[in-house]
C-alpha atoms as a PDB file:
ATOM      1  CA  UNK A   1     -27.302  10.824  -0.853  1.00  0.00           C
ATOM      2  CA  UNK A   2     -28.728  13.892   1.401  1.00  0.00           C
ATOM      3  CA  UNK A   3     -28.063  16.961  -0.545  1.00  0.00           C
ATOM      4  CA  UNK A   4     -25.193  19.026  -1.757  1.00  0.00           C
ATOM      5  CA  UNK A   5     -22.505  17.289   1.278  1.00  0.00           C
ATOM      6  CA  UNK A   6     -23.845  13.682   0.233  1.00  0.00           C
ATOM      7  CA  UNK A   7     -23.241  14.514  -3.990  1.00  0.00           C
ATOM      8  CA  UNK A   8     -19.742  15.601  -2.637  1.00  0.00           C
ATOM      9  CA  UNK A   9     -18.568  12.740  -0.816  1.00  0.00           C
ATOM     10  CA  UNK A  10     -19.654  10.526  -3.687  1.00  0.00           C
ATOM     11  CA  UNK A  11     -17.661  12.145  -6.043  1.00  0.00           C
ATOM     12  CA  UNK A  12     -15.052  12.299  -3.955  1.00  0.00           C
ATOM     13  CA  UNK A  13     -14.916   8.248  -3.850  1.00  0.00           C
ATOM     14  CA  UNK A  14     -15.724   8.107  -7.807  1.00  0.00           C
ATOM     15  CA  UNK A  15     -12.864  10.212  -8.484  1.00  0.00           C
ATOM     16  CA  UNK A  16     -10.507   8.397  -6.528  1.00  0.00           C
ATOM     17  CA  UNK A  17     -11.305   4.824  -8.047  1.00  0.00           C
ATOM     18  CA  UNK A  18     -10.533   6.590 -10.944  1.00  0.00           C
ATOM     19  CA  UNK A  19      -6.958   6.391 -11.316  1.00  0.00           C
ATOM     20  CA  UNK A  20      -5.717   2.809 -12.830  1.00  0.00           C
ATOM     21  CA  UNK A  21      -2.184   2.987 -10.047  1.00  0.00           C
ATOM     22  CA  UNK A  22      -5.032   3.515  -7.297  1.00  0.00           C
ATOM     23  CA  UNK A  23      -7.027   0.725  -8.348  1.00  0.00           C
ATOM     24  CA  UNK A  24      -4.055  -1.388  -8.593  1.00  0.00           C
ATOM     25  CA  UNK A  25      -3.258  -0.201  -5.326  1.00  0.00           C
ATOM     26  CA  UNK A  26      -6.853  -1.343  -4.177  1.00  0.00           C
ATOM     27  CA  UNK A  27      -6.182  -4.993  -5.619  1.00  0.00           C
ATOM     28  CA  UNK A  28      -2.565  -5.233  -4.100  1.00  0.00           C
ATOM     29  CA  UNK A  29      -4.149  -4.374  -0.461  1.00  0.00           C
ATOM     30  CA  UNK A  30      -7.138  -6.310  -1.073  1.00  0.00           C
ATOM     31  CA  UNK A  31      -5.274  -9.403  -2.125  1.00  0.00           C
ATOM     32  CA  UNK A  32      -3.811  -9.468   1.336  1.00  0.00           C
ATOM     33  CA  UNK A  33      -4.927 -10.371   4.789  1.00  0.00           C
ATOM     34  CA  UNK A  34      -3.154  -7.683   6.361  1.00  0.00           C
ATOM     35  CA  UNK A  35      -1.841  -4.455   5.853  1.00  0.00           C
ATOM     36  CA  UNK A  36       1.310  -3.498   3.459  1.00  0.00           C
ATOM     37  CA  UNK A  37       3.648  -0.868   3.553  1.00  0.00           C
ATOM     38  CA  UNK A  38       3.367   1.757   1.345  1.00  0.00           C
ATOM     39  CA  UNK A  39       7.453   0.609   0.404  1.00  0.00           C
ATOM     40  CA  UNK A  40       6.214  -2.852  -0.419  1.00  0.00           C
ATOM     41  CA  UNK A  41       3.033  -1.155  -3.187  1.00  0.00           C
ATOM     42  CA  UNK A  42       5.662   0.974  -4.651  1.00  0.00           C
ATOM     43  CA  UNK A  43       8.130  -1.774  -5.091  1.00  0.00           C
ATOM     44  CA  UNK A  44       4.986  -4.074  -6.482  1.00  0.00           C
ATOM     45  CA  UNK A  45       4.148  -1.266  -8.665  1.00  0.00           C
ATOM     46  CA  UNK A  46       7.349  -0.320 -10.570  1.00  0.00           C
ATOM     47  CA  UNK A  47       6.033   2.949  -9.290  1.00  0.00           C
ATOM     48  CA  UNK A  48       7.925   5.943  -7.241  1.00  0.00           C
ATOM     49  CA  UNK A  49       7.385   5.850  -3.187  1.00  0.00           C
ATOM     50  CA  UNK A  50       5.962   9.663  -3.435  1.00  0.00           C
ATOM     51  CA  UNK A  51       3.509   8.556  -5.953  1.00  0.00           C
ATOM     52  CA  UNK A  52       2.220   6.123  -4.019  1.00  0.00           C
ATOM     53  CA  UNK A  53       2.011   7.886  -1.193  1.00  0.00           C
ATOM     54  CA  UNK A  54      -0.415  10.854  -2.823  1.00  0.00           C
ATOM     55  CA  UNK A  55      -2.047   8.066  -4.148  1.00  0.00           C
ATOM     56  CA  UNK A  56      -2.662   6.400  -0.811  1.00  0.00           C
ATOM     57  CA  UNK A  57      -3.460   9.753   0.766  1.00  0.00           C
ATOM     58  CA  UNK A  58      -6.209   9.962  -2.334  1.00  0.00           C
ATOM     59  CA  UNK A  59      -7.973   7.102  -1.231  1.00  0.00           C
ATOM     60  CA  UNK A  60      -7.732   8.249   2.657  1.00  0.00           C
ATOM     61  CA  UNK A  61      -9.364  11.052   1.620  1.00  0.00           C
ATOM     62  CA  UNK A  62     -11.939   8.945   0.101  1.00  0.00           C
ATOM     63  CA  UNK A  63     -12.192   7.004   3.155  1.00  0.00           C
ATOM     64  CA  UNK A  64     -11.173   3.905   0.513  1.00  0.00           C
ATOM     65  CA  UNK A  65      -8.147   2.925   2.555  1.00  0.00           C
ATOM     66  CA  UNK A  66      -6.737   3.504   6.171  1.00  0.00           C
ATOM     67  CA  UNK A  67      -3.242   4.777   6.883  1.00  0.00           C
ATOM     68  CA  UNK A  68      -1.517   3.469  10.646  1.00  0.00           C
ATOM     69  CA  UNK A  69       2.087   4.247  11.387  1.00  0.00           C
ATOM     70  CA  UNK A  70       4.059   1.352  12.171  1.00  0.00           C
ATOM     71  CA  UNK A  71       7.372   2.942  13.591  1.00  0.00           C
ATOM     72  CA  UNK A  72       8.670   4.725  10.853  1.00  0.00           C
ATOM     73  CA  UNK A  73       6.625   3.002   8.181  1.00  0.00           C
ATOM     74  CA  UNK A  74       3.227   3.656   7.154  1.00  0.00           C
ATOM     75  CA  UNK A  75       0.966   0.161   5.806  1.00  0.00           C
ATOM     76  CA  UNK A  76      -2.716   0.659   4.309  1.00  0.00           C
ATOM     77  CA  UNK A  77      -5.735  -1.156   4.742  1.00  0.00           C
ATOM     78  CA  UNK A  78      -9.011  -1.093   3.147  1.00  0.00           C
ATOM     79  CA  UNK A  79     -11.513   0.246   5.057  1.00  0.00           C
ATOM     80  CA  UNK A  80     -14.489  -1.546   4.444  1.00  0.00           C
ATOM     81  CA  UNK A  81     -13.550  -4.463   1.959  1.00  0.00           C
ATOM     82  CA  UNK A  82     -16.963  -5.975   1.882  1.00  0.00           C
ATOM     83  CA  UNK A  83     -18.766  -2.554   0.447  1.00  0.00           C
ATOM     84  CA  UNK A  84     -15.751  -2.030  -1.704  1.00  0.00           C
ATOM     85  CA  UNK A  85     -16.161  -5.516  -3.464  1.00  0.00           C
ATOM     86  CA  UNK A  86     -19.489  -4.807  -3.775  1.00  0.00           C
ATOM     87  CA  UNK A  87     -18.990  -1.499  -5.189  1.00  0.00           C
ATOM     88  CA  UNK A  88     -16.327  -2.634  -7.531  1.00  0.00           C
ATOM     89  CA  UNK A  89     -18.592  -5.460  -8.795  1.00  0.00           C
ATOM     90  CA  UNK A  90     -21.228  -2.739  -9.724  1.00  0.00           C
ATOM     91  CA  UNK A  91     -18.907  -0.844 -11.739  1.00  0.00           C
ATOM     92  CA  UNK A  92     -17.450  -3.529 -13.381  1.00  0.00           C
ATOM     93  CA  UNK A  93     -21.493  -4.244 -15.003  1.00  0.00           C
ATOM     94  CA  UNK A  94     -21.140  -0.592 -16.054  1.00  0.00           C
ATOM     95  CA  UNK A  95     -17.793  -0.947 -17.899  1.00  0.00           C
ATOM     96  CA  UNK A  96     -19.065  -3.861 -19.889  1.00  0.00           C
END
């Protein structure tokens, strides 16, 4: 972490893991080897489109997830799913 900007972006990721719909968001994509549609999480979610939507636009932010336009559809992606496991694995030892 290199100073004030560094302190920022970390909360920025800590506060967007947590949210329990974004984490099951997470595990949804994660599950997959490719993308979903933002339709298909809100269907597997019991959860409103525009909810998951600002969620998904949460963990953009965060630089969790990525966000490509497929026609008129938008499908998400984790970023980097190896440093996200492992970063999820370390939290899990806290919340024991």
């Amino acid at each position: 972490m290199n100073g004030e900007d560094g302190l920022r972006d970390l909360a920025k990721v800590l506060s967007a893991l947590g949210n329990i719909t974004r984490l099951r968001i997470i595990k949804l994509v994660s599950e997959t080897d490719r993308p979903l549609h933002i339709k298909a999480l809100s269907r597997a979610l019991k959860v409103r489109y525009s909810a998951v939507y600002r969620h998904v636009a949460t963990l953009r932010k965060a630089g969790i997830v990525t966000v490509h336009e497929v026609g008129r559809s938008r499908v998400v992606a984790i970023r980097r799913r190896k440093e996200l496991d492992d970063l999820l694995k370390i939290v899990e030892l806290f919340a024991k």
